[in-house]
Protein backbone atom coordinates (compact mmCIF):
# COMPACT_ATOMS: atom_id res chain seq x y z
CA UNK A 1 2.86 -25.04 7.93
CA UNK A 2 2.08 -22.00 5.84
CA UNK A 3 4.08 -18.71 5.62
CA UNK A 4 1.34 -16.97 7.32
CA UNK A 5 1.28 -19.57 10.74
CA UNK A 6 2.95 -17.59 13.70
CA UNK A 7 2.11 -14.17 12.17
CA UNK A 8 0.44 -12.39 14.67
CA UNK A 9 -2.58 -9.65 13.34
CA UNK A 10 -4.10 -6.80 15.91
CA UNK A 11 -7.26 -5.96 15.57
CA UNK A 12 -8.41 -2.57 16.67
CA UNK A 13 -12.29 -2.88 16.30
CA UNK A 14 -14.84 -1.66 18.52
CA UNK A 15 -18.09 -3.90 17.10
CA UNK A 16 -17.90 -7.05 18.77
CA UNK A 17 -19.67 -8.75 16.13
CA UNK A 18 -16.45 -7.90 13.36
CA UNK A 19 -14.25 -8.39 16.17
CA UNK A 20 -15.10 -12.10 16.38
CA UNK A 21 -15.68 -12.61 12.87
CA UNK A 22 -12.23 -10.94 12.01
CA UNK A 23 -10.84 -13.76 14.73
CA UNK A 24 -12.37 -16.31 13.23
CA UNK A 25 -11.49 -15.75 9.51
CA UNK A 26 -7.61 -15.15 10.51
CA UNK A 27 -7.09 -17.71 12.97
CA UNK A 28 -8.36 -20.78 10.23
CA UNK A 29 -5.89 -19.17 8.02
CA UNK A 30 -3.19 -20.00 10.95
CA UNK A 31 -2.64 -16.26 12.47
CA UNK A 32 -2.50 -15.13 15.74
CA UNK A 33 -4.71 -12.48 16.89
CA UNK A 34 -5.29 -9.84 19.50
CA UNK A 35 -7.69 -7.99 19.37
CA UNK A 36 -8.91 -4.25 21.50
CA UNK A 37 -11.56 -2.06 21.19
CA UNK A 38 -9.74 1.04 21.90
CA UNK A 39 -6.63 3.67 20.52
CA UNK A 40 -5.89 3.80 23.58
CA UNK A 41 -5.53 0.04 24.62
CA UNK A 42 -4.37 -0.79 21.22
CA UNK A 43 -1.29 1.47 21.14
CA UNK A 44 0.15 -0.23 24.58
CA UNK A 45 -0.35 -3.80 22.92
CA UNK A 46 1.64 -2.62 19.65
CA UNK A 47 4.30 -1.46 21.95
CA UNK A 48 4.00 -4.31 24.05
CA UNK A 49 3.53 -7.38 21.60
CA UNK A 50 4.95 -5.53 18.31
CA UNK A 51 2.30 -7.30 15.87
CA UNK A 52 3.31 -8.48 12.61
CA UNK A 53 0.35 -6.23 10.81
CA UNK A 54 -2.63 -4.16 12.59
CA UNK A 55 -6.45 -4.22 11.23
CA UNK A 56 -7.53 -0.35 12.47
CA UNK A 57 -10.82 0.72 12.41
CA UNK A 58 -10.99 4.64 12.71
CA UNK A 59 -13.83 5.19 14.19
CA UNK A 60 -12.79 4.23 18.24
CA UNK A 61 -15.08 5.19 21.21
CA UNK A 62 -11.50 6.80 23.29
CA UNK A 63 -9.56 8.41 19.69
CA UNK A 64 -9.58 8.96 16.26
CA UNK A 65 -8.12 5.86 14.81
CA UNK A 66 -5.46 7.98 12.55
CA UNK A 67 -3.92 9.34 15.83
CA UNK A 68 -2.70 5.57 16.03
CA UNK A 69 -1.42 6.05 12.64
CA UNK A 70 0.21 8.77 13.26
CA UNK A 71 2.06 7.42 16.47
CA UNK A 72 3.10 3.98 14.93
CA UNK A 73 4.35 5.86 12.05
CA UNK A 74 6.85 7.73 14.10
CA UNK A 75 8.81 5.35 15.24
CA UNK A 76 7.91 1.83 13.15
CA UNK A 77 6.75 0.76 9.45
CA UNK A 78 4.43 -2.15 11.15
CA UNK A 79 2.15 -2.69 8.13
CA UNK A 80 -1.34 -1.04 9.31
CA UNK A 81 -4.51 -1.78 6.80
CA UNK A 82 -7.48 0.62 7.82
CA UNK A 83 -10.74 -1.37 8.06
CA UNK A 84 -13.51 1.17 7.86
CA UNK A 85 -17.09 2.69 7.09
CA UNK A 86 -15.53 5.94 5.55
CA UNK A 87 -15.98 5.76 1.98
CA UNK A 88 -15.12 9.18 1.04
CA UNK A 89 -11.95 9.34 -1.18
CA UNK A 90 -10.73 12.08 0.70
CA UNK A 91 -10.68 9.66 4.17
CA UNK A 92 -9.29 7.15 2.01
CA UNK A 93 -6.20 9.41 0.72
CA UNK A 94 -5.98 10.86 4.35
CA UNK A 95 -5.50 7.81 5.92
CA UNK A 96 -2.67 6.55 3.04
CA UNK A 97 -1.33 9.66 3.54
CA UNK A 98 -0.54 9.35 6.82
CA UNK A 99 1.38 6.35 6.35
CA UNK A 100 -1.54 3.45 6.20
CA UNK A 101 -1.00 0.80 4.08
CA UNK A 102 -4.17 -0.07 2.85
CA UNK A 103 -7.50 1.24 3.15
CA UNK A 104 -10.61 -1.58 2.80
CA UNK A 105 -14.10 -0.06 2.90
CA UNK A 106 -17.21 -1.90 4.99
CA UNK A 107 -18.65 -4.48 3.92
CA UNK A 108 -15.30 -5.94 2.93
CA UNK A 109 -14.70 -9.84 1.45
CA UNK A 110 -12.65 -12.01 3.77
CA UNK A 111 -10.73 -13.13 0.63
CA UNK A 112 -9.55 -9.86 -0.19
CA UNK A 113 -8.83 -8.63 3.13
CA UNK A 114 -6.57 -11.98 3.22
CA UNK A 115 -4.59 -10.65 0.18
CA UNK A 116 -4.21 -7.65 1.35
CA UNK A 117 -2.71 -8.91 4.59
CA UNK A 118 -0.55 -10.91 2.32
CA UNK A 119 1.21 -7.97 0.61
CA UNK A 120 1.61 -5.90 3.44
CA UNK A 121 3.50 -8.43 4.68
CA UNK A 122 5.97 -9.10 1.93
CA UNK A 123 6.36 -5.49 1.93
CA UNK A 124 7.32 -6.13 5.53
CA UNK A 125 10.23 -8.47 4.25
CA UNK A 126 11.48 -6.40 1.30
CA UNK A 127 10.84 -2.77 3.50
CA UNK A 128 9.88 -0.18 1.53
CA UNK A 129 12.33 -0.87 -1.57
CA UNK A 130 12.17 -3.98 -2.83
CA UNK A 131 15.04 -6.72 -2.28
CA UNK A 132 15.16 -7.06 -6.49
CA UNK A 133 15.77 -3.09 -6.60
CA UNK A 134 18.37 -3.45 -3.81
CA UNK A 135 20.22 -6.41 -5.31
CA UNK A 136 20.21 -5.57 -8.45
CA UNK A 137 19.29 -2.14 -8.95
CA UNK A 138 16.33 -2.59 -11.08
CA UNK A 139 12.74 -3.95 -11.14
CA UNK A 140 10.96 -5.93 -13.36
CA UNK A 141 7.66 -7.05 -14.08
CA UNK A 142 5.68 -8.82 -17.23
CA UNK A 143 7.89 -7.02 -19.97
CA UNK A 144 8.78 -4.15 -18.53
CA UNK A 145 12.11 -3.18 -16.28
CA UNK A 146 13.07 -0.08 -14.44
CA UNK A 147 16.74 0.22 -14.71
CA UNK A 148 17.52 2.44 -11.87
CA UNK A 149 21.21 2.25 -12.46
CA UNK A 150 20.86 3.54 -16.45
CA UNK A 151 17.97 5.47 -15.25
CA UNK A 152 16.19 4.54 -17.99
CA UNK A 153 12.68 2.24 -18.58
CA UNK A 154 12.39 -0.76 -20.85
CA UNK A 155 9.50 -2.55 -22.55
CA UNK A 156 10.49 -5.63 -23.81
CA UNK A 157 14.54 -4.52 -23.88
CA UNK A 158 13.73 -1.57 -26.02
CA UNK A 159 13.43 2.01 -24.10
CA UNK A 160 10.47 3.48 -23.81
CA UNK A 161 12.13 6.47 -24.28
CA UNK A 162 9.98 8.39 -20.51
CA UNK A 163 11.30 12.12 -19.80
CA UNK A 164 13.18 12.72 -16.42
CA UNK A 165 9.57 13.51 -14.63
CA UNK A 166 8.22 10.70 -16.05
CA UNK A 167 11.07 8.10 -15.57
CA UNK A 168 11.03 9.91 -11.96
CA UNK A 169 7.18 9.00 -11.06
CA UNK A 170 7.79 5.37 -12.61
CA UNK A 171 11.26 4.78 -10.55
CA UNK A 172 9.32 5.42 -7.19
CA UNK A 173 6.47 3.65 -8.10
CA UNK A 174 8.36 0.81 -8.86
CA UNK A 175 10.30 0.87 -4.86
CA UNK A 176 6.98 0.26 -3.88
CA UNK A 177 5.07 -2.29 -5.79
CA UNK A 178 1.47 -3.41 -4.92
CA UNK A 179 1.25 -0.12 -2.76
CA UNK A 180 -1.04 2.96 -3.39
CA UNK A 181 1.06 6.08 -3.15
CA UNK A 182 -1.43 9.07 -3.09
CA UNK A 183 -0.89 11.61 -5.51
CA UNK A 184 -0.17 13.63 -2.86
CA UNK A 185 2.45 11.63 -1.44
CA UNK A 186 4.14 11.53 -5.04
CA UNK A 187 4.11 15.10 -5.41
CA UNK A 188 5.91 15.81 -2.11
CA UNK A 189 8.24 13.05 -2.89
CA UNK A 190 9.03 14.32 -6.33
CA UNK A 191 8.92 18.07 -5.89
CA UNK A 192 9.05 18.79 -2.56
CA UNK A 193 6.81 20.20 0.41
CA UNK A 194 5.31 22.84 -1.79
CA UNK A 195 4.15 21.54 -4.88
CA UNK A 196 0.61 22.05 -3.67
CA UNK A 197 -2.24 19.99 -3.95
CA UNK A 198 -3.58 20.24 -7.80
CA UNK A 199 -2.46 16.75 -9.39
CA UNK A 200 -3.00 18.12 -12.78
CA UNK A 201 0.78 18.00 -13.72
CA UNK A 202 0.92 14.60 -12.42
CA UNK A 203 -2.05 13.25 -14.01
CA UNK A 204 -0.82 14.71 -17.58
CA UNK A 205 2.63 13.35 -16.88
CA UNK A 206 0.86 9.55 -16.18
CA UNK A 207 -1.20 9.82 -19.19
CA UNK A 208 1.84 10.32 -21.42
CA UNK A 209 3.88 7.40 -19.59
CA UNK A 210 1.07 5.21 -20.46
CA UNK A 211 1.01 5.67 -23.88
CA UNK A 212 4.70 4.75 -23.72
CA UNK A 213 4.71 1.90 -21.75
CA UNK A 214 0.67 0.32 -21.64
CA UNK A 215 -0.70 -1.74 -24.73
CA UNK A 216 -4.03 -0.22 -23.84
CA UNK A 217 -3.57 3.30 -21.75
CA UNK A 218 -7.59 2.86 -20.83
CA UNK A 219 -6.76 -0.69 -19.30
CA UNK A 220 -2.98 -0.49 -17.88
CA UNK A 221 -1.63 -3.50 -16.34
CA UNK A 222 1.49 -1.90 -15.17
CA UNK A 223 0.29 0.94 -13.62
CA UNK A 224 -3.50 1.17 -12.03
CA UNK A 225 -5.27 4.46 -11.00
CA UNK A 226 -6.80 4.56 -7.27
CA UNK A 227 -9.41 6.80 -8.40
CA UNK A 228 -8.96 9.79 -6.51
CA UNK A 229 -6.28 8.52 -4.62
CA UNK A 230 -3.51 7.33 -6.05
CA UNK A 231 -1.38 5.22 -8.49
CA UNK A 232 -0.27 1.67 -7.61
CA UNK A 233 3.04 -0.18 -9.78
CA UNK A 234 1.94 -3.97 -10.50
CA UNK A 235 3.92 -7.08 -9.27
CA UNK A 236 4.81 -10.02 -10.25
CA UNK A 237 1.88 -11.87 -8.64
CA UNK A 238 -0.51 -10.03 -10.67
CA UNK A 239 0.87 -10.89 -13.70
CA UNK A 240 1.19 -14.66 -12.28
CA UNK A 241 -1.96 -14.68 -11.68
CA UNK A 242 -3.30 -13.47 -15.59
């Protein structure tokens, strides 16, 4: 039996034709679904059958879909990966920040929506700091470790020698790896409710942490861009998988 038999996936989808489909695909895979085409029906069956993750389309006949977002989120971190037609990178950021996720845009490959399920899952297990940083009190991935006991960044055991912003934006990146944070999100996490909305500073502070820690800055493998969204920290599976 695999790790994902017994999990059980909601999907909040309104087109009966993705509805099925999105059945289908999960259930030969070995999850259990449930399935509405409502906000309103969906948020008594999260209360009701907690699901393991929930696929959320936001555009619902009864609600916005983020107003289901924004209710799960106050009182659960149930993994929730938006399924939807919005392709604007400002829905995309919204959504994120608001506590999604993940964020797939239609048409969508049943592959990758499968991965994606994957990792929201193991972030399930580790919550929202991972079990290596709570065990150990560092991080580690290909060659490079954030030591959040020394504070300090190393590339192959020498330090990479970040400034306190920069080892700052690295350290949370790395309590959440394989997730977009928005730069948004980083900001307020970094420097509070009002640092604003211009991600200049951030974006210059990235560019110089990738020259200290990336072989190639124009093709990182430790830490991607979500254009116009976000940065994401790399783990261990993706360096498995090179």
């Amino acid at each position: 039996m695999t790790e994902t038999a017994k999990k059980k996936i909601l999907i909040v989808e309104d087109d009966p034709g993705i509805n099925a489909f999105l059945k289908t695909a999960l259930r030969t895979d070995g999850y259990e679904t449930l399935s509405t085409a409502s906000a309103g029906a969906a948020l008594q069956v999260i209360t009701s059958h907690c699901p393991d993750c929930v696929l959320l389309d936001l555009g619902l006949p009864d609600m916005d879909g983020s107003k289901i977002i924004e209710n799960v989120r106050s009182w659960t971190q149930m993994p929730i990966i938006v399924i939807s037609a919005r392709s604007q990178e400002s829905d995309k950021a919204a959504a994120l920040d608001m506590g999604a996720d993940d964020y797939l845009t239609k048409p969508f490959s049943v592959i990758e929506l499968k991965a994606r399920i994957r990792t929201a899952l193991r972030h399930t297990r580790t919550t929202a700091e991972s079990d290596e940083v709570a065990l150990n009190g560092s991080y580690s991935v290909g060659e490079l470790v954030i030591d959040y006991k020394k504070m300090r960044v190393f590339l192959r055991g020498e330090d990479a020698g970040l400034t306190p912003n920069e080892y700052r934006i690295v350290a949370l990146l790395g309590k959440h790896p394989g997730r977009v944070l928005t730069y948004k999100m980083i900001m307020r996490e970094l420097w509070g409710p009002s640092s604003g909305y211009d991600n200049k500073i951030l974006r210059v502070h990235m560019a110089n942490i990738r020259r200290k820690i990336e072989e190639n800055p124009n093709d990182p493998k430790y830490i991607m861009t979500e254009v116009g969204v976000g940065y994401r920290m790399a783990e261990k599976s993706d360096f498995a998988q090179a």
